[in-house]
Protein backbone atom coordinates (compact mmCIF):
# COMPACT_ATOMS: atom_id res chain seq x y z
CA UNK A 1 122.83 87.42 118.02
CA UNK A 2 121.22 85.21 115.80
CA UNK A 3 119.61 86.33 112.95
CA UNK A 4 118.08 83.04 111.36
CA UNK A 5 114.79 81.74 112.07
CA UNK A 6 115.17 77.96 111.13
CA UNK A 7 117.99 75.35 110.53
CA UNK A 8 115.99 73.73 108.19
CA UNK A 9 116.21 74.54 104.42
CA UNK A 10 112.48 73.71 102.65
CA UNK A 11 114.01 74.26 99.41
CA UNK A 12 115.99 71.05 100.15
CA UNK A 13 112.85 69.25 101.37
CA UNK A 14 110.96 70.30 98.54
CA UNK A 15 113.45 69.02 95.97
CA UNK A 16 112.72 65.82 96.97
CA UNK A 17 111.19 63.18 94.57
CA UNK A 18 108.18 62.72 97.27
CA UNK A 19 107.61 66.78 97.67
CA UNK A 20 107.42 67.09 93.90
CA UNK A 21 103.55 67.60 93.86
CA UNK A 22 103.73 69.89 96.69
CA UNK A 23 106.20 72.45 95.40
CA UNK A 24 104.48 72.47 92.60
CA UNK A 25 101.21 74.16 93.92
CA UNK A 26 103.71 77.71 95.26
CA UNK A 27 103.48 80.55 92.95
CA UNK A 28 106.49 82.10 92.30
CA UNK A 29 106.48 85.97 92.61
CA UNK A 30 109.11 88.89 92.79
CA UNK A 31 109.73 91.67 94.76
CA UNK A 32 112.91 94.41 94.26
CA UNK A 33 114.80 95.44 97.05
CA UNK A 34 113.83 97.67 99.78
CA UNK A 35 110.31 97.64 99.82
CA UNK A 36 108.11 96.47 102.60
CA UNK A 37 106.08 93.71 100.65
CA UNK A 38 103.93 92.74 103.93
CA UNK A 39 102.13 93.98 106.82
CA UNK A 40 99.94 93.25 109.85
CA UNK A 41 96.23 92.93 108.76
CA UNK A 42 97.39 91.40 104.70
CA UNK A 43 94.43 90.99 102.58
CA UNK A 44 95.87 87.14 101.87
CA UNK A 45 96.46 84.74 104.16
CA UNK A 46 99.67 83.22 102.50
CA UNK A 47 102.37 81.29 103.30
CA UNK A 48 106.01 81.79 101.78
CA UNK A 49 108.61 80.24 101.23
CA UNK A 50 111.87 82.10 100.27
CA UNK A 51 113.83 80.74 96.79
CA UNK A 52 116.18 83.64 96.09
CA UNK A 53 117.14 86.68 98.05
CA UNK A 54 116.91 88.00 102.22
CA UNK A 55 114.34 89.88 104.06
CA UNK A 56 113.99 91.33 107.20
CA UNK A 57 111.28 89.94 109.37
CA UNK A 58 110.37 92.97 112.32
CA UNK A 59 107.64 94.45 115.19
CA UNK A 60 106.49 97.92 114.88
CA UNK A 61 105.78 99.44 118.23
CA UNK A 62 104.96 103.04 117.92
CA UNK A 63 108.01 104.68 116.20
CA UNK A 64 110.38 101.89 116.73
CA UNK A 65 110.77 98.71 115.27
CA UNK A 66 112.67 95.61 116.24
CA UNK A 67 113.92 92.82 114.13
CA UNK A 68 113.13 89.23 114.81
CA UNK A 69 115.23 87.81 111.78
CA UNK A 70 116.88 88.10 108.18
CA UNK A 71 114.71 85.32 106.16
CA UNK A 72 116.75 83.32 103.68
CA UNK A 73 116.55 80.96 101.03
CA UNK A 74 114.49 77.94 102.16
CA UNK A 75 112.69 79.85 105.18
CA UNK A 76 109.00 79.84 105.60
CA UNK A 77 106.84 82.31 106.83
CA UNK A 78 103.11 83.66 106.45
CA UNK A 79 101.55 86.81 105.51
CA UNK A 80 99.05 87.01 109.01
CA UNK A 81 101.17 87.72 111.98
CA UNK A 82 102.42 90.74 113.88
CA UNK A 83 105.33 91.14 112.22
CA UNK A 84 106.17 93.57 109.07
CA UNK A 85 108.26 91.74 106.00
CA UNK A 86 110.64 94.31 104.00
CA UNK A 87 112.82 93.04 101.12
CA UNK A 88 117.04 93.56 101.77
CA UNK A 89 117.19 92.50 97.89
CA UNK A 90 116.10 91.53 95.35
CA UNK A 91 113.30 88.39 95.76
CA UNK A 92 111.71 85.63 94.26
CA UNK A 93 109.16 83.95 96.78
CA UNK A 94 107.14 80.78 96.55
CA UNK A 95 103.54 81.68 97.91
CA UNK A 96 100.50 79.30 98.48
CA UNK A 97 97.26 80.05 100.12
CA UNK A 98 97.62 78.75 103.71
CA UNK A 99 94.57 76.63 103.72
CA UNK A 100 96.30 74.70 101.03
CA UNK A 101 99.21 74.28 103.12
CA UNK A 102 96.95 72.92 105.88
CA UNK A 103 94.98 70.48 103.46
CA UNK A 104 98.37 68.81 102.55
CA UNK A 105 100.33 68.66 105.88
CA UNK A 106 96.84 66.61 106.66
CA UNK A 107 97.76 64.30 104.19
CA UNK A 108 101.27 64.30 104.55
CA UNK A 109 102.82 63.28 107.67
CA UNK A 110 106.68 63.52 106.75
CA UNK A 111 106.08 66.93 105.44
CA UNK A 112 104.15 68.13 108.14
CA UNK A 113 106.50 67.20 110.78
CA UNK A 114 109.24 69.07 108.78
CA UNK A 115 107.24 72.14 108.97
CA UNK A 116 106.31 71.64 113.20
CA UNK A 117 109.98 70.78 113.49
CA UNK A 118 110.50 74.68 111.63
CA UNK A 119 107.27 76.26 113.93
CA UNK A 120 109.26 75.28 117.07
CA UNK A 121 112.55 76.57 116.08
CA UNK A 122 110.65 79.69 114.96
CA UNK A 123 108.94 80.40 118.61
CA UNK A 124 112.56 79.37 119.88
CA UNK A 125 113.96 82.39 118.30
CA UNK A 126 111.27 84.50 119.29
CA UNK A 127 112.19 84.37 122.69
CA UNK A 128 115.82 84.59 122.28
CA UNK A 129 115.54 87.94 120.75
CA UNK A 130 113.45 89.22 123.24
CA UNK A 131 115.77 88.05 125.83
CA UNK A 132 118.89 89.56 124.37
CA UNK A 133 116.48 92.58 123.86
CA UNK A 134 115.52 92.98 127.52
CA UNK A 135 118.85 91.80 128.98
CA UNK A 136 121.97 92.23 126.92
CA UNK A 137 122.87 95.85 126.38
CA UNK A 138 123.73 97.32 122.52
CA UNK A 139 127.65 96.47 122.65
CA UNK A 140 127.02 92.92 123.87
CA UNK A 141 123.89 92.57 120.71
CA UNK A 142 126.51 93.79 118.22
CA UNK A 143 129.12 91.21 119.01
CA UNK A 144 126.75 88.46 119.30
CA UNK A 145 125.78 89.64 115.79
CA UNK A 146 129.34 89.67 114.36
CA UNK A 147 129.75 86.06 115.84
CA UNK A 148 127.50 84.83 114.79
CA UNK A 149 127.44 85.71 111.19
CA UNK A 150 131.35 84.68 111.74
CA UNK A 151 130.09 81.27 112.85
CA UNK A 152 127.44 81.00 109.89
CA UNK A 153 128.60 82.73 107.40
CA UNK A 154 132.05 83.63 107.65
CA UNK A 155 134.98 82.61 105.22
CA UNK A 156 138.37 81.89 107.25
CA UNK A 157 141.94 81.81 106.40
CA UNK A 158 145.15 82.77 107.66
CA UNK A 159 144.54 86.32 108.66
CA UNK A 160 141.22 85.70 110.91
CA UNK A 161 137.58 85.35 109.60
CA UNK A 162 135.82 87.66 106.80
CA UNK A 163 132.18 88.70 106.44
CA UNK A 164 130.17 90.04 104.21
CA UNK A 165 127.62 91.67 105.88
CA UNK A 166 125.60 93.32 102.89
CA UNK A 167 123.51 95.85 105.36
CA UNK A 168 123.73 99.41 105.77
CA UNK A 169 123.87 100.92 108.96
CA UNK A 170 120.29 101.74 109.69
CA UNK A 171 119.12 98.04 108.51
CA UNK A 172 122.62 96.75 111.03
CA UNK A 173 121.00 98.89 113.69
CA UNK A 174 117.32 97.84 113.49
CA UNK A 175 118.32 94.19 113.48
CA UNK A 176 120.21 94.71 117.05
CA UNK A 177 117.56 97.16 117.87
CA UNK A 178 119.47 100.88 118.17
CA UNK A 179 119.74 103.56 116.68
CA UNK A 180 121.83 104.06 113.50
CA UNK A 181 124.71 106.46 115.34
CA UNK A 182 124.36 104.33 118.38
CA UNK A 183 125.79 101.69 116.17
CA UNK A 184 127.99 103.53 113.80
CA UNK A 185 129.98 104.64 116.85
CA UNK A 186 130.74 101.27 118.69
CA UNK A 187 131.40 100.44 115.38
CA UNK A 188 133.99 102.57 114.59
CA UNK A 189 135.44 101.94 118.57
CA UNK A 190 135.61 98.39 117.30
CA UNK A 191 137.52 98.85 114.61
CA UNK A 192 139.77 101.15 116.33
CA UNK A 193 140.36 99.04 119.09
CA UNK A 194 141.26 96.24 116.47
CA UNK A 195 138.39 93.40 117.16
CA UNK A 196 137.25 94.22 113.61
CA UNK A 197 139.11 95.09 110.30
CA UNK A 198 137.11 96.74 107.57
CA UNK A 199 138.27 95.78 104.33
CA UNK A 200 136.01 97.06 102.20
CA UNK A 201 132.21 98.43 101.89
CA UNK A 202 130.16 95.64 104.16
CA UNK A 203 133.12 92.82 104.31
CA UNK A 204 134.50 92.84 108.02
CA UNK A 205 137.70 91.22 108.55
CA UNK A 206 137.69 89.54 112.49
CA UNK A 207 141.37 88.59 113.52
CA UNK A 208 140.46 86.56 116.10
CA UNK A 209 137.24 85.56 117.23
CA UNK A 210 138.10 85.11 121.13
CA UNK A 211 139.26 88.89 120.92
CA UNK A 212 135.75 89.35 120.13
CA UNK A 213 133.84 87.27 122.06
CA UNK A 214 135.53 88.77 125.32
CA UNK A 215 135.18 92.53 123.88
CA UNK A 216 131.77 93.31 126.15
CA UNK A 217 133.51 92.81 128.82
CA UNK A 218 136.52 94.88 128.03
């Protein structure tokens, strides 16, 4: 399941000699750790982009929510959507008024075709996680999850491929979209069937990722 809304880093476009200007008109601000920083209906219509730390980008509907992604460093997002913004960590976000962002993708073709390039992927992933919502079941979410931070984020050696997930249980099981003992159980079936080795608090060891990618259907 993938949990990243964009390929594209800003914080590397922004670095750039010709972006200079431009990341100088963000305001840096922080935000500590699990607190939900915005909501549907904001006061300010900001865009953000994030410089240090992850959030977690999710719907409300009635007394569920669903995750549509973890936002890292160099992701971009605004403050007026649907979609609630809660801190994982610690933060430090760039902010701008989004009419200023407007006024200087006019002006800036390069730039702004970045940032369409970032919209696109964005309503990409939107639809994925619906579909894996609507048509993959909890167990198959999990292990697309565990893949795919493998894939991403993983660190390999000789004994398989280790992880470092950083989430508790109830933040693992609102990003898949289940409940926390849903997921604590398959969990704990995972481990004991031997797709996943825990080695310590949040770092997962995977032996071997074809074990796990053919586990659903075990």
């Amino acid at each position: 399941m993938k949990t990243k809304l964009s390929s594209i880093n800003l914080l590397i476009e922004l670095g750039k000699p010709e972006n200079r200007d431009f990341r100088a008109e963000f305001t840096d601000i922080k935000h500590i750790k699990n607190n939900l920083i915005y909501s549907p209906g904001h006061e300010r219509d900001l865009v953000f982009i994030v410089k240090k730390g992850r959030l977690r980008l999710y719907l409300a509907v009635e007394d569920k929510d669903f995750s549509l992604a973890i936002l890292e460093p160099g992701d971009i997002y605004a403050t007026h959507t649907r979609a609630h913004v809660e801190t994982l960590e610690d933060v430090t976000l760039m902010v701008m008024p989004t009419s200023k962002l407007h006024s200087y993708m006019a002006t800036h073709p390069a730039l702004s075709r970045t940032i369409i390039r970032i919209l696109g992927e964005l309503l990409n992933q939107t639809f994925s996680i619906i579909d894996s919502l609507v048509f993959k079941d909890i167990k198959q979410r999990l292990t697309d999850f565990f893949l795919y931070e493998a894939e991403h984020n993983g660190s390999k050696d000789a004994s398989g491929t280790t992880i470092i997930l950083d989430l508790t249980t109830t933040q693992l099981a609102a990003i898949i979209g289940s409940s926390r003992q849903t997921v604590s159980t398959i969990v704990s079936v995972m481990l004991k069937d031997g797709v996943l080795e825990k080695k310590y608090r949040s770092v997962y060891l995977i032996p071997n990722i074809d074990l796990l990618r053919n586990y659903p259907h075990t």
